[in-house]
C-alpha atoms as a PDB file:
ATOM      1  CA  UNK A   1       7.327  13.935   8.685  1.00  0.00           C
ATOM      2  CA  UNK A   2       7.776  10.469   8.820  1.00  0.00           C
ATOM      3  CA  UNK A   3       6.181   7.827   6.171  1.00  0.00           C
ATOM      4  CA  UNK A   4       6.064   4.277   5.579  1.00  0.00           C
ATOM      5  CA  UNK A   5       5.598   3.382   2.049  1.00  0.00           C
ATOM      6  CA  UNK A   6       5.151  -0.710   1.002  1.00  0.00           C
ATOM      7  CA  UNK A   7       6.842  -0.842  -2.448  1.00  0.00           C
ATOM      8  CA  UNK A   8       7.981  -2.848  -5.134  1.00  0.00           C
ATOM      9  CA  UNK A   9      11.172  -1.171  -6.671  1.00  0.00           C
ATOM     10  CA  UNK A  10      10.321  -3.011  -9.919  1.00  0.00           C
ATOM     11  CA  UNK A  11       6.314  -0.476 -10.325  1.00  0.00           C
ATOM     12  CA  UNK A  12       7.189   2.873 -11.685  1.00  0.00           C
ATOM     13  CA  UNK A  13       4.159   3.686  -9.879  1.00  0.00           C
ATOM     14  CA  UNK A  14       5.860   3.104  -6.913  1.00  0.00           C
ATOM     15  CA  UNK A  15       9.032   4.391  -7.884  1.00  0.00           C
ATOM     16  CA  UNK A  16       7.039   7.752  -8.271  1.00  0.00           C
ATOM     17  CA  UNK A  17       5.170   7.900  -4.939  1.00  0.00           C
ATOM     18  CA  UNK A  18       8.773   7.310  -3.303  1.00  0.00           C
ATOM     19  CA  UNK A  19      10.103   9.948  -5.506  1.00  0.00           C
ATOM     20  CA  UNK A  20       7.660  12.334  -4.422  1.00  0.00           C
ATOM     21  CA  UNK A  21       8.361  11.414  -0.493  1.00  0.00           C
ATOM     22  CA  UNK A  22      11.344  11.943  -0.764  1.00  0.00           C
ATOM     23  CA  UNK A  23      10.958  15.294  -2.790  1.00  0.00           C
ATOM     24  CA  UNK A  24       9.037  16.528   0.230  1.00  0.00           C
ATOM     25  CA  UNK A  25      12.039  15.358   2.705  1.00  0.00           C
ATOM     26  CA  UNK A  26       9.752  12.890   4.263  1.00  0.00           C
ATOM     27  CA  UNK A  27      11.818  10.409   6.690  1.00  0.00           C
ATOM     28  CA  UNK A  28      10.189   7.539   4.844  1.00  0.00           C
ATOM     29  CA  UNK A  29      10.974   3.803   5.876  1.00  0.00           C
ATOM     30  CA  UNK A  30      10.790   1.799   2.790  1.00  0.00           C
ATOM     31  CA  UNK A  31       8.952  -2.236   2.838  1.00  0.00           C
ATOM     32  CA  UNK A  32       9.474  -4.239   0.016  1.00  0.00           C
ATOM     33  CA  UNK A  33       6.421  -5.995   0.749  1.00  0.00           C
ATOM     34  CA  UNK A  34       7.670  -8.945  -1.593  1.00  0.00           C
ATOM     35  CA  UNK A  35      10.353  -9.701   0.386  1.00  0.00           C
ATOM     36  CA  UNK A  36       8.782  -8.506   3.822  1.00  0.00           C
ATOM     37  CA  UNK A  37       4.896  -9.258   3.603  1.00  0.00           C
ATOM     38  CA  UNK A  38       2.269  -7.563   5.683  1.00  0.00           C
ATOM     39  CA  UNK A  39       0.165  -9.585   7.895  1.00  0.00           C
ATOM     40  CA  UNK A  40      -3.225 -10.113   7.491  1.00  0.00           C
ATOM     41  CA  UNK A  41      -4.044  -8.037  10.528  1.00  0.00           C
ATOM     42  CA  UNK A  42      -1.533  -5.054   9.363  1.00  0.00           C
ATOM     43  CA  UNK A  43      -3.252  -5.285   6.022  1.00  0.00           C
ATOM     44  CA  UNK A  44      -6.734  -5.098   7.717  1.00  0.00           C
ATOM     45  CA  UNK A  45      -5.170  -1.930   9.566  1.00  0.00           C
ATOM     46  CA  UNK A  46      -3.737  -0.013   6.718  1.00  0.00           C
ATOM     47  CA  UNK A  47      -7.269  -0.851   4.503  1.00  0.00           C
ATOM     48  CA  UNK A  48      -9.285   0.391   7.959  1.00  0.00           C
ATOM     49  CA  UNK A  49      -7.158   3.562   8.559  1.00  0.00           C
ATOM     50  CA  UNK A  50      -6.964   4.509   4.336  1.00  0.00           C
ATOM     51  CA  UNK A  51     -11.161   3.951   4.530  1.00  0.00           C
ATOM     52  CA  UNK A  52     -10.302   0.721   1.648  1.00  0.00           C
ATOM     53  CA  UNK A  53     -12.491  -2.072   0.814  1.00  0.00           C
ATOM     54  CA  UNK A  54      -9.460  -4.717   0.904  1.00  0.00           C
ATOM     55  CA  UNK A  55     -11.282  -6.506  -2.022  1.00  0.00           C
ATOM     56  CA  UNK A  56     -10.956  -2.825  -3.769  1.00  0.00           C
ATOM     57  CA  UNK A  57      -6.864  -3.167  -3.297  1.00  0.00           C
ATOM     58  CA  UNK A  58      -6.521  -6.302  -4.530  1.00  0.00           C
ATOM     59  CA  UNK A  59      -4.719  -5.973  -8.330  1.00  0.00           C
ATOM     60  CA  UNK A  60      -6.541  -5.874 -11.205  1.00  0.00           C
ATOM     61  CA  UNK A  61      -5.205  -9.164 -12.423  1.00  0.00           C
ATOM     62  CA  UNK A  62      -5.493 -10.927  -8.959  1.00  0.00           C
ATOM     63  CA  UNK A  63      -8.399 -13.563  -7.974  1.00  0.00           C
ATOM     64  CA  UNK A  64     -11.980 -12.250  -7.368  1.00  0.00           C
ATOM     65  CA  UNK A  65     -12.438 -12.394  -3.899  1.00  0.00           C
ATOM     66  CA  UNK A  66     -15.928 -12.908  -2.720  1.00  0.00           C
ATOM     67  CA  UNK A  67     -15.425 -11.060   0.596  1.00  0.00           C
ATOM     68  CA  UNK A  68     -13.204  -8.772   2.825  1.00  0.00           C
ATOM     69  CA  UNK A  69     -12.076 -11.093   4.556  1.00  0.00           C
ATOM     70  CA  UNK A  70     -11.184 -13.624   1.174  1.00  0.00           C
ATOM     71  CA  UNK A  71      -9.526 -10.838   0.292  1.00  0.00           C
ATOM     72  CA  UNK A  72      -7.143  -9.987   3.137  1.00  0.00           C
ATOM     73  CA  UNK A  73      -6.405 -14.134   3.327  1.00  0.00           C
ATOM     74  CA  UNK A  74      -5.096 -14.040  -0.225  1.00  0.00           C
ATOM     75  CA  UNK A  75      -3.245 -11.012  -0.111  1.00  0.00           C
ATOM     76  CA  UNK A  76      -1.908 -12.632   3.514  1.00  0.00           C
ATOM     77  CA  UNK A  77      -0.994 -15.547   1.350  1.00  0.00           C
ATOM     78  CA  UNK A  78       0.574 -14.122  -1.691  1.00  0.00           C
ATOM     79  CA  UNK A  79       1.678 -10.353  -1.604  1.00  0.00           C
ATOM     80  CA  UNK A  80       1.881 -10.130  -5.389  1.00  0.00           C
ATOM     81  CA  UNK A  81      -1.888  -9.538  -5.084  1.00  0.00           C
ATOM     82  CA  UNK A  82      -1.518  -6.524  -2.976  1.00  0.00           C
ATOM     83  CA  UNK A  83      -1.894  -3.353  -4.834  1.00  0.00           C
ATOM     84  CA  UNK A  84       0.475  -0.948  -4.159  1.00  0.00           C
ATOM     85  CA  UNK A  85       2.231   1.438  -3.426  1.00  0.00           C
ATOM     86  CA  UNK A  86       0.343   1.843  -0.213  1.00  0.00           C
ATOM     87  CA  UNK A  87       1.802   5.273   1.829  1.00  0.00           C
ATOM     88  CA  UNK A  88       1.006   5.716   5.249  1.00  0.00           C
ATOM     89  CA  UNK A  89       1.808   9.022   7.672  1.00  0.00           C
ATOM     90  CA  UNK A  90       0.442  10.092  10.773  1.00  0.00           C
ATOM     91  CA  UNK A  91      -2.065  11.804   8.759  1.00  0.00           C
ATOM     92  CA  UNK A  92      -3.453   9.030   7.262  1.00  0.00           C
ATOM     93  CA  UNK A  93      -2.847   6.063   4.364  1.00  0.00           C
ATOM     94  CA  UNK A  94      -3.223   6.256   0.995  1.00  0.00           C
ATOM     95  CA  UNK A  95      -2.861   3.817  -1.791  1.00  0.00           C
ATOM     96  CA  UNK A  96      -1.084   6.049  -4.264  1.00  0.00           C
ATOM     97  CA  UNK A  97      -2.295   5.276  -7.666  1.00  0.00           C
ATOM     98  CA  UNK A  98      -1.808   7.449  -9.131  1.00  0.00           C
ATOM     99  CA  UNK A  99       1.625   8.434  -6.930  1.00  0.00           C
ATOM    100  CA  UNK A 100       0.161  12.600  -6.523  1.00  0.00           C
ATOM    101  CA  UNK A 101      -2.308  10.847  -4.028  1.00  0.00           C
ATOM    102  CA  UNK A 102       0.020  10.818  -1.528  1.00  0.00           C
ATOM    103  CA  UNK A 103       0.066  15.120  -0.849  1.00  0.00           C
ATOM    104  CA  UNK A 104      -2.875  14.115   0.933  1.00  0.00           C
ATOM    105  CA  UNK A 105      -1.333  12.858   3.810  1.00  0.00           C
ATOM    106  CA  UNK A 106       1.697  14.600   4.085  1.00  0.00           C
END
């Protein structure tokens, strides 16, 4: 199965949701979305296909956002707001907090 998982190497919760992709031999292509960002319309996508209010994926500590769409602009602006890890396979995306989410799509 293949798997796309945007990480930061440096979020054990991350860490773990790789871990566990790996552990079930998933062919997983690995975006440091810090260094690589999303785009605002990938980031719509991902929210869409995972059934995410992208104002309920921004972090904790981010900016309020007063819409959707505010949302997906600041997260398009500065990827440190993006919540992660986000997994996505062709069954589906997950943001995988905490990292045993992502058995649901694999």
């Amino acid at each position: 199965m293949k798997a796309t998982i945007w990480h930061n190497p440096r979020c054990s919760k991350s860490r773990e949701a790789l871990t566990l992709l790996n552990e079930a031999r998933a062919d997983v292509t690995i975006v440091e979305y810090l260094k690589t960002p999303p785009t605002r319309d990938e980031l719509a996508r991902l929210y869409a296909r995972a059934g995410l209010a992208p104002r309920d994926a921004l972090r904790k500590d981010a900016p309020k956002a007063a819409s959707d769409d505010a949302a997906l602009d600041l997260m398009a602006a500065d990827p440190a707001t993006i919540e992660r890890p986000l997994v996505e396979t062709e069954k589906g995306v997950v943001l995988a907090r905490p990292p045993e989410r992502v058995h649901a799509i694999l």
